[in-house]
C-alpha atoms as a PDB file:
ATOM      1  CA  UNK A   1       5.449 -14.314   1.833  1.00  0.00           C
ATOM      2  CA  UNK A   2       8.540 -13.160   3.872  1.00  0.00           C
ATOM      3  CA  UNK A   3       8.465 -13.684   7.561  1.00  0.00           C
ATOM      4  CA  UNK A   4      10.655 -10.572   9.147  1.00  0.00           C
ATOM      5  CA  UNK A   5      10.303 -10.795  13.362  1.00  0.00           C
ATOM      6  CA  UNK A   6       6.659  -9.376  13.678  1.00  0.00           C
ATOM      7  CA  UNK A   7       6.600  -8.795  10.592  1.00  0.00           C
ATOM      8  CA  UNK A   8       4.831 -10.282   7.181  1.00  0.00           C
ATOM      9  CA  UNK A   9       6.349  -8.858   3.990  1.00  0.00           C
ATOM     10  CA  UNK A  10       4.106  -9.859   0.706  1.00  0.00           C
ATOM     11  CA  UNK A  11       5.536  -9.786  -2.710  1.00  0.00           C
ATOM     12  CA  UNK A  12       3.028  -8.806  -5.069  1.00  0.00           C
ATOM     13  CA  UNK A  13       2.920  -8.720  -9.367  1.00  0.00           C
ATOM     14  CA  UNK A  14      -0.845  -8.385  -9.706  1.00  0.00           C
ATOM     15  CA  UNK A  15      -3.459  -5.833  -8.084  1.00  0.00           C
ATOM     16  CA  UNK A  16      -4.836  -6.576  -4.351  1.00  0.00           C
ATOM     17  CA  UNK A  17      -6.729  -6.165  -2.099  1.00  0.00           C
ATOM     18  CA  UNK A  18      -4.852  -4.727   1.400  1.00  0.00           C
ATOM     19  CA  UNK A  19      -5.028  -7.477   4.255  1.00  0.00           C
ATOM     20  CA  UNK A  20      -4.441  -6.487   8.128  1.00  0.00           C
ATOM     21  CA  UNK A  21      -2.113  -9.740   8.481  1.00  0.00           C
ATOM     22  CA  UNK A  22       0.207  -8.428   6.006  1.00  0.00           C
ATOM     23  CA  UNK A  23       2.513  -4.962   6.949  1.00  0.00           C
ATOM     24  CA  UNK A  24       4.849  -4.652   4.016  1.00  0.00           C
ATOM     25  CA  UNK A  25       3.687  -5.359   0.168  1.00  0.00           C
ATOM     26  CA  UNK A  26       6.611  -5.147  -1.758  1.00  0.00           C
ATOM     27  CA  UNK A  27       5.091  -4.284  -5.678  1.00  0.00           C
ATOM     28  CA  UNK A  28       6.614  -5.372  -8.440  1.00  0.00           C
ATOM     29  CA  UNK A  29       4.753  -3.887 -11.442  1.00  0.00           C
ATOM     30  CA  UNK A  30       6.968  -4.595 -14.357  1.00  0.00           C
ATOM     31  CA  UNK A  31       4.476  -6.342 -15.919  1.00  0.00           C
ATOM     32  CA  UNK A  32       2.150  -3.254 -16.040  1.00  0.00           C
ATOM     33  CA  UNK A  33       0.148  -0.942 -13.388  1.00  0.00           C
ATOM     34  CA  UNK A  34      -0.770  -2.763  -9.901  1.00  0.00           C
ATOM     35  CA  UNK A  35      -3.371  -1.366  -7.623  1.00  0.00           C
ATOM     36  CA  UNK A  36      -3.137  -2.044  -3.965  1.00  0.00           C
ATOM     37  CA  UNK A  37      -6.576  -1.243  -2.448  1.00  0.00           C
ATOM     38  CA  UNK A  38      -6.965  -0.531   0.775  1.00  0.00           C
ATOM     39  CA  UNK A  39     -10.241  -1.975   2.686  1.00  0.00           C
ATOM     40  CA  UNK A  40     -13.041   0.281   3.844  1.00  0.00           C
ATOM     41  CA  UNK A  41     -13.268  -0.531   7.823  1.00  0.00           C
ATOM     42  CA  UNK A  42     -10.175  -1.817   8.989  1.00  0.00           C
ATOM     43  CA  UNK A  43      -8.864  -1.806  13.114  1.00  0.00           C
ATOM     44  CA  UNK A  44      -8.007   1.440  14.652  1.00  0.00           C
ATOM     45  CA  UNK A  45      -4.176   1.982  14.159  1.00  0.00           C
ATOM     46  CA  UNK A  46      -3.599  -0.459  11.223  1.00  0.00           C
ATOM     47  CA  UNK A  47      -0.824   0.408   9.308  1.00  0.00           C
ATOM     48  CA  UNK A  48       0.579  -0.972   5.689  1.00  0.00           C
ATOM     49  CA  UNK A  49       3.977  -0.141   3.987  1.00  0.00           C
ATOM     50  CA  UNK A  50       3.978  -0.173   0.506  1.00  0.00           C
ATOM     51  CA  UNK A  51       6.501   0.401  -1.868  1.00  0.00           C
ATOM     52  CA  UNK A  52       7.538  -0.071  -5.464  1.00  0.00           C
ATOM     53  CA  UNK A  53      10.604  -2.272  -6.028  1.00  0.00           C
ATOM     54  CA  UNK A  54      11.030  -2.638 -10.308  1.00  0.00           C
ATOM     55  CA  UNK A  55      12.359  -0.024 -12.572  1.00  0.00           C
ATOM     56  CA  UNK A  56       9.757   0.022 -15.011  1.00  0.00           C
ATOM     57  CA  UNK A  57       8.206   2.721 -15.266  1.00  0.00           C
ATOM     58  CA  UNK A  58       4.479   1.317 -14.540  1.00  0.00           C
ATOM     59  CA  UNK A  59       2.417   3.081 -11.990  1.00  0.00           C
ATOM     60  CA  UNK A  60       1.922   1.469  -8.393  1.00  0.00           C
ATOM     61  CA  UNK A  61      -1.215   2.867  -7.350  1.00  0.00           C
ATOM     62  CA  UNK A  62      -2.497   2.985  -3.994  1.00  0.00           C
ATOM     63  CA  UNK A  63      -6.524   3.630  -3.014  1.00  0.00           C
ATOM     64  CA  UNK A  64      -9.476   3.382  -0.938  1.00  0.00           C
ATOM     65  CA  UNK A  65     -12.657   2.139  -0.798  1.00  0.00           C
ATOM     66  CA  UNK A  66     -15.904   3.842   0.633  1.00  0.00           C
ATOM     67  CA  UNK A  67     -15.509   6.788   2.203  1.00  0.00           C
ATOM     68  CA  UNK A  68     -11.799   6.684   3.518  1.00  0.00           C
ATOM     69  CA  UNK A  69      -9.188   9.207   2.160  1.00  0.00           C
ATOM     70  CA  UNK A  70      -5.753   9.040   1.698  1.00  0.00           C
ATOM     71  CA  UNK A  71      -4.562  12.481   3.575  1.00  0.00           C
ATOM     72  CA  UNK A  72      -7.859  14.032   1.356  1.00  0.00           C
ATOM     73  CA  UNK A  73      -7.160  11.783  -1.750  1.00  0.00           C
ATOM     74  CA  UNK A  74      -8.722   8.905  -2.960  1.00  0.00           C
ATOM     75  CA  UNK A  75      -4.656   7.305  -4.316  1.00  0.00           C
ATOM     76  CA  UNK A  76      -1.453   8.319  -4.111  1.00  0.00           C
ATOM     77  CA  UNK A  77       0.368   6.562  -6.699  1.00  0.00           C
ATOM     78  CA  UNK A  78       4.344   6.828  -8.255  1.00  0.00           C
ATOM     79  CA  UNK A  79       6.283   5.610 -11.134  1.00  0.00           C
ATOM     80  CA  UNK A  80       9.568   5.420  -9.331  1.00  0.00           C
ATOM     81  CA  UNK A  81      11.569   2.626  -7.926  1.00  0.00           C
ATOM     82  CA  UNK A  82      11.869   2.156  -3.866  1.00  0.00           C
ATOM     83  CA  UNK A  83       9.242   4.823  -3.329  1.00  0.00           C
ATOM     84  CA  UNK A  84       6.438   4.125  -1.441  1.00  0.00           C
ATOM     85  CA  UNK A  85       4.450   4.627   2.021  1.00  0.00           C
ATOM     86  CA  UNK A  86       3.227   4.134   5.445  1.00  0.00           C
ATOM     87  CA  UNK A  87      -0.413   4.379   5.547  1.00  0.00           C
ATOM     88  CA  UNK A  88      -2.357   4.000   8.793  1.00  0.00           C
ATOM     89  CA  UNK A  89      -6.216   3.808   9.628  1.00  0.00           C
ATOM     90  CA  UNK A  90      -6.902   6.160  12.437  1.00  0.00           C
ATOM     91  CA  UNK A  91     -10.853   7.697  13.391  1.00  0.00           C
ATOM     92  CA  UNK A  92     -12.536   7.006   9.682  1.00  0.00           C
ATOM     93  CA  UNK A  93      -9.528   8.329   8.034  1.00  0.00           C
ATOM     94  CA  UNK A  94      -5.863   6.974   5.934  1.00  0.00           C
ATOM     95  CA  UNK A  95      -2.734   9.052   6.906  1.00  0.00           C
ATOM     96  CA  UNK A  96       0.340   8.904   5.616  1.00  0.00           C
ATOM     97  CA  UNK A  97       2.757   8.706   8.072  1.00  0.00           C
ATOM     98  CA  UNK A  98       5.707   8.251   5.906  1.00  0.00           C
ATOM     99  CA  UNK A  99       7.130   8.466   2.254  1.00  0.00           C
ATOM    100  CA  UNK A 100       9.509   5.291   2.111  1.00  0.00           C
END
């Protein structure tokens, strides 16, 4: 882990499971697909940034648990190096705020 002021950036190669004491996951899925799952009841207002950082090709995927959408979806998910997202929990619901 990266400590940014505030701020806890997590480096990830393998699928996970989406913790409130981490805001960025930086996915590296070169080695294949990598699913970042986001948790079913988390605080009012938490927020993640997630974003693909390899050129490979593999699919970062991003989903929910339980009833929680993403903005109506279950995923959102891209092939594409440096995209990603900010996804925050607000009233039962994911939003994205962002496309990063």
């Amino acid at each position: 882990m990266t400590f940014i002021p505030e701020m806890i950036i997590s480096e990830i190669t393998t699928n996970t499971d989406a913790s409130e004491s981490v805001d960025i996951y930086h996915v590296d899925v070169s080695g294949g697909a990598v699913t970042v799952t986001l948790p079913e009841s988390p605080s009012e207002g938490a927020t993640w940034h997630v974003k693909k950082i390899d050129n490979s090709g593999e699919q970062l995927t991003v989903e929910t648990t339980g009833t929680p959408t993403i903005d109506g979806s279950a995923n959102v998910f891209t092939v594409t190096q440096y995209d990603g997202w900010t996804i925050t929990f607000y009233n039962g619901e994911y939003y994205l705020r962002n496309t990063i």
